[in-house]
Protein backbone atom coordinates (compact mmCIF):
# COMPACT_ATOMS: atom_id res chain seq x y z
CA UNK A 1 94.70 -41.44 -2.01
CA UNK A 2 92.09 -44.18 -1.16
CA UNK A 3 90.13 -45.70 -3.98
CA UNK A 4 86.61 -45.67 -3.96
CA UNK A 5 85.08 -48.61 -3.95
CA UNK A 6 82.37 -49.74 -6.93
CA UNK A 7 78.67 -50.70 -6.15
CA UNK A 8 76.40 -51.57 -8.01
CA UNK A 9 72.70 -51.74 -6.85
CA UNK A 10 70.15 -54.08 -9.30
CA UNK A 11 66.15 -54.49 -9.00
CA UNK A 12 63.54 -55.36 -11.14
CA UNK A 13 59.74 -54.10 -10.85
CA UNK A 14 56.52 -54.81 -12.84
CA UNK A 15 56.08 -50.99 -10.99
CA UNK A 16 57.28 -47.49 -11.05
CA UNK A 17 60.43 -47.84 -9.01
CA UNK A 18 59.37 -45.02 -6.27
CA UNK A 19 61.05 -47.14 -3.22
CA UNK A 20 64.13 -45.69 -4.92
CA UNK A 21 63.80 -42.65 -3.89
CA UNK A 22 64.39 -43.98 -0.58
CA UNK A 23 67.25 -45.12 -1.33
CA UNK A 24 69.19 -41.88 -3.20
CA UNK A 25 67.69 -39.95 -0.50
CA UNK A 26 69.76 -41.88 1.72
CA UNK A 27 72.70 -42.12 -0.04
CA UNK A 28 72.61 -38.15 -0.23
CA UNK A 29 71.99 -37.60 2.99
CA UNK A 30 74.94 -39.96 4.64
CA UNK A 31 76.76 -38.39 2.13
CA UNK A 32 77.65 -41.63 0.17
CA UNK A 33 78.40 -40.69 -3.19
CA UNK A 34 81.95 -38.89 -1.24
CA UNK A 35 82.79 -42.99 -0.33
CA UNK A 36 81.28 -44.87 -3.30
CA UNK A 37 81.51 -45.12 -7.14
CA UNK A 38 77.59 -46.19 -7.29
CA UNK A 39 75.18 -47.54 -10.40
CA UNK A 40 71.49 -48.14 -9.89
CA UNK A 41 70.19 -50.64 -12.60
CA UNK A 42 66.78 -51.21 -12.79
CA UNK A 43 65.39 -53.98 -15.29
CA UNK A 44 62.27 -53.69 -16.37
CA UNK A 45 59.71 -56.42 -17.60
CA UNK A 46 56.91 -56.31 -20.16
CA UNK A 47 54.32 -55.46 -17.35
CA UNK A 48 55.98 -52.08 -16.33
CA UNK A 49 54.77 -48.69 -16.98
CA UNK A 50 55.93 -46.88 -19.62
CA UNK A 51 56.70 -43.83 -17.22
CA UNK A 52 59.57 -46.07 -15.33
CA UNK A 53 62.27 -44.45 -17.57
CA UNK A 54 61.15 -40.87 -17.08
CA UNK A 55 60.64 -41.69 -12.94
CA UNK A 56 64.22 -43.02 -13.12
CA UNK A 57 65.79 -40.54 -15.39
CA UNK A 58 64.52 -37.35 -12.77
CA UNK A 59 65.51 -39.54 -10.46
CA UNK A 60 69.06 -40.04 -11.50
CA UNK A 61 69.38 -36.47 -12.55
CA UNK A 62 68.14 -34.78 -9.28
CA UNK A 63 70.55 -36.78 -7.18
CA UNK A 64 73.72 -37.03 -9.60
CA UNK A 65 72.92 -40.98 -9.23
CA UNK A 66 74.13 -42.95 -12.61
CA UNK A 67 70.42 -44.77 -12.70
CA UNK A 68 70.00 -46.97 -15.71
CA UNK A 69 66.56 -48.16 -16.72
CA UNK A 70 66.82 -51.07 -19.15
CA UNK A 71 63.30 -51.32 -20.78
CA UNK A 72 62.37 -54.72 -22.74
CA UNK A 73 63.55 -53.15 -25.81
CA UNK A 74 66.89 -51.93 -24.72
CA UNK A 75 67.36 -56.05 -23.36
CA UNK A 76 66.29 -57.62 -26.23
CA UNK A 77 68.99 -56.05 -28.52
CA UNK A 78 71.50 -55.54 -25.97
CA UNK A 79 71.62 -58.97 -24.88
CA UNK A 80 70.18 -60.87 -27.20
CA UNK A 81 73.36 -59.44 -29.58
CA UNK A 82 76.07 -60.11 -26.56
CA UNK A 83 74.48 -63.21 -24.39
CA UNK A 84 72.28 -64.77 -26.72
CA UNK A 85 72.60 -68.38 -24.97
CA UNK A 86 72.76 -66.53 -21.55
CA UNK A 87 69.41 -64.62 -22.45
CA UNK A 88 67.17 -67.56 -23.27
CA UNK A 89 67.61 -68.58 -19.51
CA UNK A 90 65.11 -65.53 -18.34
CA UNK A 91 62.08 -65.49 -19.71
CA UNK A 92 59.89 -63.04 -19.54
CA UNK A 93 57.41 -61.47 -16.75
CA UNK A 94 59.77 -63.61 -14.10
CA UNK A 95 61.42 -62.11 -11.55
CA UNK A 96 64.96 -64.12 -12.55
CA UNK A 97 65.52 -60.79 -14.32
CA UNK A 98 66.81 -58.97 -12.20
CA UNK A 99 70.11 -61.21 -12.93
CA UNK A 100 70.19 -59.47 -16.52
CA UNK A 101 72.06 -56.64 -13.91
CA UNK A 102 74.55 -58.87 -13.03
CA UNK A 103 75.40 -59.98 -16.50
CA UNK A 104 75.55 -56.63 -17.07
CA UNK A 105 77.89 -55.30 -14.69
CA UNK A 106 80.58 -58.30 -15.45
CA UNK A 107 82.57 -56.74 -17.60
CA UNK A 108 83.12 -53.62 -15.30
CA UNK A 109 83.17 -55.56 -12.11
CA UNK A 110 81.73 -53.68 -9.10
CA UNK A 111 83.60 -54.39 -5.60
CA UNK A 112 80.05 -55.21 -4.36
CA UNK A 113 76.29 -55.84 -6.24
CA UNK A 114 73.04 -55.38 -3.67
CA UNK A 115 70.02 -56.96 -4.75
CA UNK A 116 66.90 -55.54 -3.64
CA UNK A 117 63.23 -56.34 -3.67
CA UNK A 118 60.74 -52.97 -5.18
CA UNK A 119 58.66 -53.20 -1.81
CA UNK A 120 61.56 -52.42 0.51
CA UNK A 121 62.52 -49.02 1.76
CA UNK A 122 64.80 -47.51 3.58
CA UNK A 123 64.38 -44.59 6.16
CA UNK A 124 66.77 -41.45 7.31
CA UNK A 125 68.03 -43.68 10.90
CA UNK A 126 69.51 -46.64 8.18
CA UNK A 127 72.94 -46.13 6.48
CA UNK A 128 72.07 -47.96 3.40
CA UNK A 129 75.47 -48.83 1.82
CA UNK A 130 77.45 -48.28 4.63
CA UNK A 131 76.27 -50.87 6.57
CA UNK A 132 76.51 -53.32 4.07
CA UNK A 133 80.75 -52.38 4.42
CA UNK A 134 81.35 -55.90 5.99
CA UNK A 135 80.63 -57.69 3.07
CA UNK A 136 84.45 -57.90 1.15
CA UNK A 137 85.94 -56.95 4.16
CA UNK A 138 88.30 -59.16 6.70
CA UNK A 139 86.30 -60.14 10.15
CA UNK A 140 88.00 -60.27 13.48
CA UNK A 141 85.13 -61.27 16.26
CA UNK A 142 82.81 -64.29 17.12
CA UNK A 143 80.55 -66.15 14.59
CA UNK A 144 77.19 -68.37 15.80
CA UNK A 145 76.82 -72.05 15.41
CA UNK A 146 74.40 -74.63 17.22
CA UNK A 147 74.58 -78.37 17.03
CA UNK A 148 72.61 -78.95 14.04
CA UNK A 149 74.60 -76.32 11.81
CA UNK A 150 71.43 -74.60 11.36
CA UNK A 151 71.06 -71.40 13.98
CA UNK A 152 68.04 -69.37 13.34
CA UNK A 153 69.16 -65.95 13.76
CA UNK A 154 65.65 -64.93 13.11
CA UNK A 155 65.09 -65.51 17.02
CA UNK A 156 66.60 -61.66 17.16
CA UNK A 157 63.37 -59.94 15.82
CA UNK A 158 60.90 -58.52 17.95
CA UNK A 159 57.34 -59.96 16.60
CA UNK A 160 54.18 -58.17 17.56
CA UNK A 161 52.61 -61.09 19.60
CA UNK A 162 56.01 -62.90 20.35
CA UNK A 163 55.25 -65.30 17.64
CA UNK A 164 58.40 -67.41 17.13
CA UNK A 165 59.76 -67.27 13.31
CA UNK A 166 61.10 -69.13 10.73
CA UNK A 167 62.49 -67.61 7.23
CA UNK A 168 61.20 -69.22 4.22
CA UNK A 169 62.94 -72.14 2.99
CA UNK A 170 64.53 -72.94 6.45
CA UNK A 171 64.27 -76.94 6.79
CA UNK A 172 61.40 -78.45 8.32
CA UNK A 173 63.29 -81.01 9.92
CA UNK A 174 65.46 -78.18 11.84
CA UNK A 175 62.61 -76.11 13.13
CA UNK A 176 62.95 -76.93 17.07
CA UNK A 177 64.24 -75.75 20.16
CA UNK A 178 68.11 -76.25 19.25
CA UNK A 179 67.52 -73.80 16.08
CA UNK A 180 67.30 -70.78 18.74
CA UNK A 181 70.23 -72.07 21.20
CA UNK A 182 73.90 -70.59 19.83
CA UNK A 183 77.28 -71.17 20.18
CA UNK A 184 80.20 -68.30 19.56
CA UNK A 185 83.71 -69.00 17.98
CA UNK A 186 86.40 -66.46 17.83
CA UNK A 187 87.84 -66.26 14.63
CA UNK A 188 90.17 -63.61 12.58
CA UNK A 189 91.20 -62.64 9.23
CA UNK A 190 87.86 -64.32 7.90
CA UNK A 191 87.02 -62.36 4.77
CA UNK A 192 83.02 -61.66 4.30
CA UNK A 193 81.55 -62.33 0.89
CA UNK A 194 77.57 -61.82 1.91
CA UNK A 195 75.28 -60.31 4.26
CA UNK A 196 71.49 -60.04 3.84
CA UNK A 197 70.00 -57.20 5.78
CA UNK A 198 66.57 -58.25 7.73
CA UNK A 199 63.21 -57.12 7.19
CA UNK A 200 61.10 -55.21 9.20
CA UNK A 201 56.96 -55.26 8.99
CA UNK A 202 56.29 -58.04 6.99
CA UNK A 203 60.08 -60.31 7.15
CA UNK A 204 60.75 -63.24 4.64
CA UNK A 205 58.38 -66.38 5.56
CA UNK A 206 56.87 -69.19 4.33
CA UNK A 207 53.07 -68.57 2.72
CA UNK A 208 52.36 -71.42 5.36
CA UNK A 209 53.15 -69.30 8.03
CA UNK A 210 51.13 -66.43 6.85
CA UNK A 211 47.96 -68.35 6.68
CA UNK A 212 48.34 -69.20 9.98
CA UNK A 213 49.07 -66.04 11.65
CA UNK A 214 49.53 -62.17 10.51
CA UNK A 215 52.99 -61.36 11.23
CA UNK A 216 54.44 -58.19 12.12
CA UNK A 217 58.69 -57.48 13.41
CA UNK A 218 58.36 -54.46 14.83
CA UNK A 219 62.34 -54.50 15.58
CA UNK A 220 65.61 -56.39 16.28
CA UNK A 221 67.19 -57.00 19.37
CA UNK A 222 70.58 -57.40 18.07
CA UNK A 223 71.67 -54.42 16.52
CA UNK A 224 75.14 -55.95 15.17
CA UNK A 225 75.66 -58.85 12.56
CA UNK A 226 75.31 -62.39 12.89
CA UNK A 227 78.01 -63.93 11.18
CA UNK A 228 77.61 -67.61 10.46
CA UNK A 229 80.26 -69.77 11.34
CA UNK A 230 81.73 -72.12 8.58
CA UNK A 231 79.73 -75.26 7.50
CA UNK A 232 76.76 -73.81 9.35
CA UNK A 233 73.71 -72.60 7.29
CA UNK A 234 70.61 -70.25 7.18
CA UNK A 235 68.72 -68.86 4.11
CA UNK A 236 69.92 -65.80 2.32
CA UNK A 237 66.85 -64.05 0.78
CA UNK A 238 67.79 -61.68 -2.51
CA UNK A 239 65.71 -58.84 -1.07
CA UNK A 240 68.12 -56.92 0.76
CA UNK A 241 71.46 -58.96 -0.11
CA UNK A 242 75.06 -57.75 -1.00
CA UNK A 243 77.06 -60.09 -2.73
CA UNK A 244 80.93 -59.65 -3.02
CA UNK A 245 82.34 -59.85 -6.58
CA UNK A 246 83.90 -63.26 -6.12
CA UNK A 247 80.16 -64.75 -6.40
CA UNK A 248 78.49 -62.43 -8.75
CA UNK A 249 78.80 -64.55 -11.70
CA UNK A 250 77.85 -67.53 -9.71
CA UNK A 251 75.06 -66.38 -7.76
CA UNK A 252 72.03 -68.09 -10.52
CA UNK A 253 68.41 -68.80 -9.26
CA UNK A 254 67.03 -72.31 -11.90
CA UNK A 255 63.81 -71.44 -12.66
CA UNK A 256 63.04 -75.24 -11.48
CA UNK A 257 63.40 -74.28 -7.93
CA UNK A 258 60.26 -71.52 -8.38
CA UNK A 259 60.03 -68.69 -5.59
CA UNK A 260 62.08 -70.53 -3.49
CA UNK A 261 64.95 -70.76 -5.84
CA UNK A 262 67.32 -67.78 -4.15
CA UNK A 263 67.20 -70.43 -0.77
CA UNK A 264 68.99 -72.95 -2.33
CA UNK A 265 71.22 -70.81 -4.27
CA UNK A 266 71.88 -69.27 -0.58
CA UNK A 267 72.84 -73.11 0.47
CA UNK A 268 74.93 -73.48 -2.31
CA UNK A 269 76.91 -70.24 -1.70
CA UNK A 270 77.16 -71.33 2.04
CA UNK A 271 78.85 -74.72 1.03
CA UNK A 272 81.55 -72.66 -1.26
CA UNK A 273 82.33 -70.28 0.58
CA UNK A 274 83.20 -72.58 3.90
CA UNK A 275 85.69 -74.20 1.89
CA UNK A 276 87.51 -70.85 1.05
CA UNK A 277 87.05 -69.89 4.77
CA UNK A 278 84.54 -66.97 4.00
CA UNK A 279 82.10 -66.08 6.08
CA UNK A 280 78.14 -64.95 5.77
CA UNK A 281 76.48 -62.51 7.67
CA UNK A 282 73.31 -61.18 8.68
CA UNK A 283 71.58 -58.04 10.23
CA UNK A 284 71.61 -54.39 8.68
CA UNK A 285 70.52 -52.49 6.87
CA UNK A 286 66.76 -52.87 8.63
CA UNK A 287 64.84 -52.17 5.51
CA UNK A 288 60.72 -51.72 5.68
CA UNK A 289 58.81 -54.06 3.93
CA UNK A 290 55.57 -53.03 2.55
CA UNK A 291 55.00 -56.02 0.75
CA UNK A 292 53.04 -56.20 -3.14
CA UNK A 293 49.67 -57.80 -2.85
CA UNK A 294 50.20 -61.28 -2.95
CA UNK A 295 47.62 -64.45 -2.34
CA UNK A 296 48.65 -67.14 0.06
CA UNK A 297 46.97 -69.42 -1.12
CA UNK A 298 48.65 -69.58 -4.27
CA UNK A 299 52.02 -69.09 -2.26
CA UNK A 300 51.30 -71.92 -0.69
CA UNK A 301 51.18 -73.92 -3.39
CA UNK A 302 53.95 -72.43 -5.29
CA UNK A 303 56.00 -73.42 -2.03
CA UNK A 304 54.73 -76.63 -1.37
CA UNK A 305 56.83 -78.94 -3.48
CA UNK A 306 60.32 -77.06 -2.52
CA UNK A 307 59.59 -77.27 1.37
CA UNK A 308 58.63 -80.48 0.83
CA UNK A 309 61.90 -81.39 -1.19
CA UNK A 310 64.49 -78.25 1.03
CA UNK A 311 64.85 -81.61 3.95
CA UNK A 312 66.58 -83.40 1.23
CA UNK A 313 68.38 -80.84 -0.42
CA UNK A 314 70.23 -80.41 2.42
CA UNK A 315 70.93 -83.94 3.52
CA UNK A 316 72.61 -83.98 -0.63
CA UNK A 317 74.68 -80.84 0.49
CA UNK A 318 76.15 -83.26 3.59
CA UNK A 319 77.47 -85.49 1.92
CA UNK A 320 79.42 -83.82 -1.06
CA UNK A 321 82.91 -82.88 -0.21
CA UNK A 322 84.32 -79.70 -2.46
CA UNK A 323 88.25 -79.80 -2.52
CA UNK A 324 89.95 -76.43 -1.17
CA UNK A 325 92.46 -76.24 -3.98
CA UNK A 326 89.43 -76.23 -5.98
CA UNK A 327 88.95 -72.47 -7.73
CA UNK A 328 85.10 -71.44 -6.72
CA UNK A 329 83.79 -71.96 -10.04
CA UNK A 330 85.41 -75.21 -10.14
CA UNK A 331 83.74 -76.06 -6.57
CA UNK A 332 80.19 -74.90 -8.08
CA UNK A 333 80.48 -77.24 -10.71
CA UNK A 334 81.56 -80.08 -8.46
CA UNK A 335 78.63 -79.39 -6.09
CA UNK A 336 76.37 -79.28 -9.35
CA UNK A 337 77.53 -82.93 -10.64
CA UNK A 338 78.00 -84.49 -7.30
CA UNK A 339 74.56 -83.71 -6.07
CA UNK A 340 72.71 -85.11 -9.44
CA UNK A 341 74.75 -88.34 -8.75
CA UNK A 342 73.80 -88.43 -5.08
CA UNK A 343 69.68 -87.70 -6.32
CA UNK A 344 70.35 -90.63 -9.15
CA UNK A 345 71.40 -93.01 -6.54
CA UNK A 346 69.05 -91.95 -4.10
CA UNK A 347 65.78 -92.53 -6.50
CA UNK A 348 67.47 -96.12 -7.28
CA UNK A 349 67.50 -97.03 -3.79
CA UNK A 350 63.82 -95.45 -3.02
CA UNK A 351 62.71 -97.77 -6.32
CA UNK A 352 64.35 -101.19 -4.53
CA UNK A 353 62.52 -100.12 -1.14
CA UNK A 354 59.48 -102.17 -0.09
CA UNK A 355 56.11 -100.62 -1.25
CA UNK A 356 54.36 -102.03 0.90
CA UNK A 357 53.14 -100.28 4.43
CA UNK A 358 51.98 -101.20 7.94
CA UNK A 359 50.29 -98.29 8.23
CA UNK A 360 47.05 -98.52 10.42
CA UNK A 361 45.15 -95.36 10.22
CA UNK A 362 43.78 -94.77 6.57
CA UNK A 363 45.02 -90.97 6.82
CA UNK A 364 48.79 -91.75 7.63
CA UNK A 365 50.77 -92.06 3.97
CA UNK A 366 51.08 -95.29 2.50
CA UNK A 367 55.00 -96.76 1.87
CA UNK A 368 54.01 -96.49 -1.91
CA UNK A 369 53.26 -93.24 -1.60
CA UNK A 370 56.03 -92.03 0.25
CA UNK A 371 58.73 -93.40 -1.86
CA UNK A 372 56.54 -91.54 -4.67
CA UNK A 373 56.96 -88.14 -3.09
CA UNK A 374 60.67 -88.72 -2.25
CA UNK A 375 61.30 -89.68 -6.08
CA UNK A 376 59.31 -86.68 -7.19
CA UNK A 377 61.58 -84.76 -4.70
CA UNK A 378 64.71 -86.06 -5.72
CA UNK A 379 63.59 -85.18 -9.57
CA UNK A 380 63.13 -81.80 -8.53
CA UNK A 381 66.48 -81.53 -7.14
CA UNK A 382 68.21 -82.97 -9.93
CA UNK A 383 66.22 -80.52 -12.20
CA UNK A 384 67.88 -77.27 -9.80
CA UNK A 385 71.04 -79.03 -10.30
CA UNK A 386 71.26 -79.49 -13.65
CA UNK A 387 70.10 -75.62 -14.32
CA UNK A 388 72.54 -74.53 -11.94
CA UNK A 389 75.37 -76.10 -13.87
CA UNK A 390 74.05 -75.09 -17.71
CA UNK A 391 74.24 -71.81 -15.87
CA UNK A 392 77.79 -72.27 -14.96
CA UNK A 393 78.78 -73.62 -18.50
CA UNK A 394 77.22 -70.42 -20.01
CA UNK A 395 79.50 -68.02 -17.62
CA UNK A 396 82.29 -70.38 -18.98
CA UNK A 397 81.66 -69.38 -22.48
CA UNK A 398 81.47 -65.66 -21.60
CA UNK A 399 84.40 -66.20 -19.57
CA UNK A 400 83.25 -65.09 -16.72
CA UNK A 401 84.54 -67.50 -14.37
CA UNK A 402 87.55 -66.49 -13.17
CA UNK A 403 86.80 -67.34 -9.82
């Protein structure tokens, strides 16, 4: 008799939930529940309505879906009593929360956890768990790669006006021609530990590149998966992303990092799993966007220090080498340390550079004021890092890292 496999699907909403019903109505209707042992949690936050429990118990009950609603109440005892020291890492009204479901699943560990954005849906032509089946799975086919290690695989939507794309957080010093040209490697018996399923409408880019254009993907040429060949990178959004179990209890956004935060936790992931010769993908589920009201502006802004920091970031990831042998939570922390002492060394050597500048035009940026913004980057880096790695001792203590 085959075993069903476990999934767990976790949100969190300052709304009523009702892209859910998307979502069960699709799992009934490809007949799911006969292939899957499925939880919905949803975590609440101390902006959402009041009515969220009742939406999600009818919900739950009129499609024999175990959905859990975990008000502000029900977290503050439950996990304040269980994960105290974990707890005091999400504050409140943050969207960080919707990690409380992963804590929460731990101790009956689901084969799979999807994370998924309240403003994404999911219509009758999508097969919304089954085709996120690759991830945990063994892959036998041909991965992408370009020069630079960093393919944009975003060059497979279809844009309204043909307006080339970049997703948020991808590095600025990547974005040219060579980001669209591919490579393919044949390679077998590579397990699959993540794939994040595009976005149709309104995709996953910067606030930048919303100011300067309205954006609309109005589909996707390739219909399969691109899966990313080892030591080659592109940001994994948490809107529409299935993580295998391996990487539940490591997957941690540091509130340092700000919106951007689930970009470089995608880098970090990237970096592991290479040296355990797993693979990323991307591609389906096509979910519809239709994005909460947000100001660009502000987005902007919000943004501006991590793009300006994400070129550096990377260059850090380069350098450090992660041992094979190495468990993953073992590599994490290694990655963690490594890249504070690579940011350390890096602001000592910006702080012996010349300050002075030949600069000739009074608008170009002064030598001064360059090595200022690269310290102030490296800071911020440091700060991620050091997050990241309080995160990893606290999944010690709760023994959660058995991976």
């Amino acid at each position: 008799m085959k075993i069903m496999k476990k999934i767990s699907i976790v949100t969190t909403t300052i709304n009523i939930p009702i892209f859910l019903k998307n979502i069960v109505q699709n799992i009934k209707l490809k007949k799911s529940q006969n292939i899957f042992e499925i939880s919905i949690i949803v975590i609440g936050d101390k902006k959402t309505p009041k009515k969220t429990k009742k939406f999600c118990d009818n919900l739950s009950k009129k499609f024999k879906i175990n959905i859990l609603y975990f008000d502000i109440n029900f977290q503050d005892k439950y996990f304040k009593s269980k994960y105290s020291s974990i707890y005091k890492l999400f504050p409140y009204n943050d969207a960080i929360r919707k990690l409380l479901g992963s804590i929460f699943i731990l101790n009956d560990l689901p084969d799979k956890v999807i994370f998924i954005d309240d403003d994404n849906y999911c219509n009758k032509k999508q097969n919304f768990l089954k085709d996120f089946d690759i991830v945990g799975e063994k892959y036998n086919g041909h991965t992408i790669h370009n020069k630079n290690c960093w393919p944009n695989v975003y060059k497979s939507f279809k844009e309204k006006n043909n307006i080339p794309l970049y997703p948020r957080g991808f590095p600025w010093k990547y974005r040219n021609e060579n980001s669209f040209i591919f490579k393919k490697k044949k390679v077998s018996n590579h397990k699959v530990i993540a794939n994040c399923g595009f976005i149709l409408n309104d995709p996953d880019i910067d606030a930048v590149s919303r100011l300067f254009f309205k954006i609309k993907t109005i589909g996707v040429k390739n219909k399969n998966y691109f899966v990313i060949s080892k030591n080659n990178y592109f940001p994994l959004n948490d809107q529409n992303l299935c993580i295998s179990k391996e990487y539940i209890a490591l997957y941690y956004k540091p509130l340092s990092a700000g919106r951007n935060s689930d970009i470089w936790t995608s880098y970090l992931l990237s970096k592991v799993s290479s040296y355990h010769n797993e693979l990323i993908s991307y591609g389906r589920p096509h979910l519809e966007q239709v994005r909460n009201i947000h100001d660009y502006w502000n987005d902007y802004e919000l943004e501006k220090k991590h793009n300006i920091a994400t070129d550096i970031f990377v260059e850090i990831l380069k350098k450090i080498k992660l041992n094979k042998s190495n468990s993953r939570y073992n590599n994490y922390v290694k990655l963690c340390i490594d890249g504070i002492n690579i940011a350390k060394s890096m602001i000592k050597n910006e702080k012996s550079k010349n300050k002075n500048s030949n600069n000739r035009h009074y608008q170009n940026i002064t030598g001064k004021k360059k090595i200022e913004r690269n310290i102030l980057s490296l800071n911020y880096i440091i700060d991620y890092f050091k997050e990241y790695n309080l995160w990893l001792q606290q999944i010690k203590k709760y023994k959660f890292n058995k991976f």
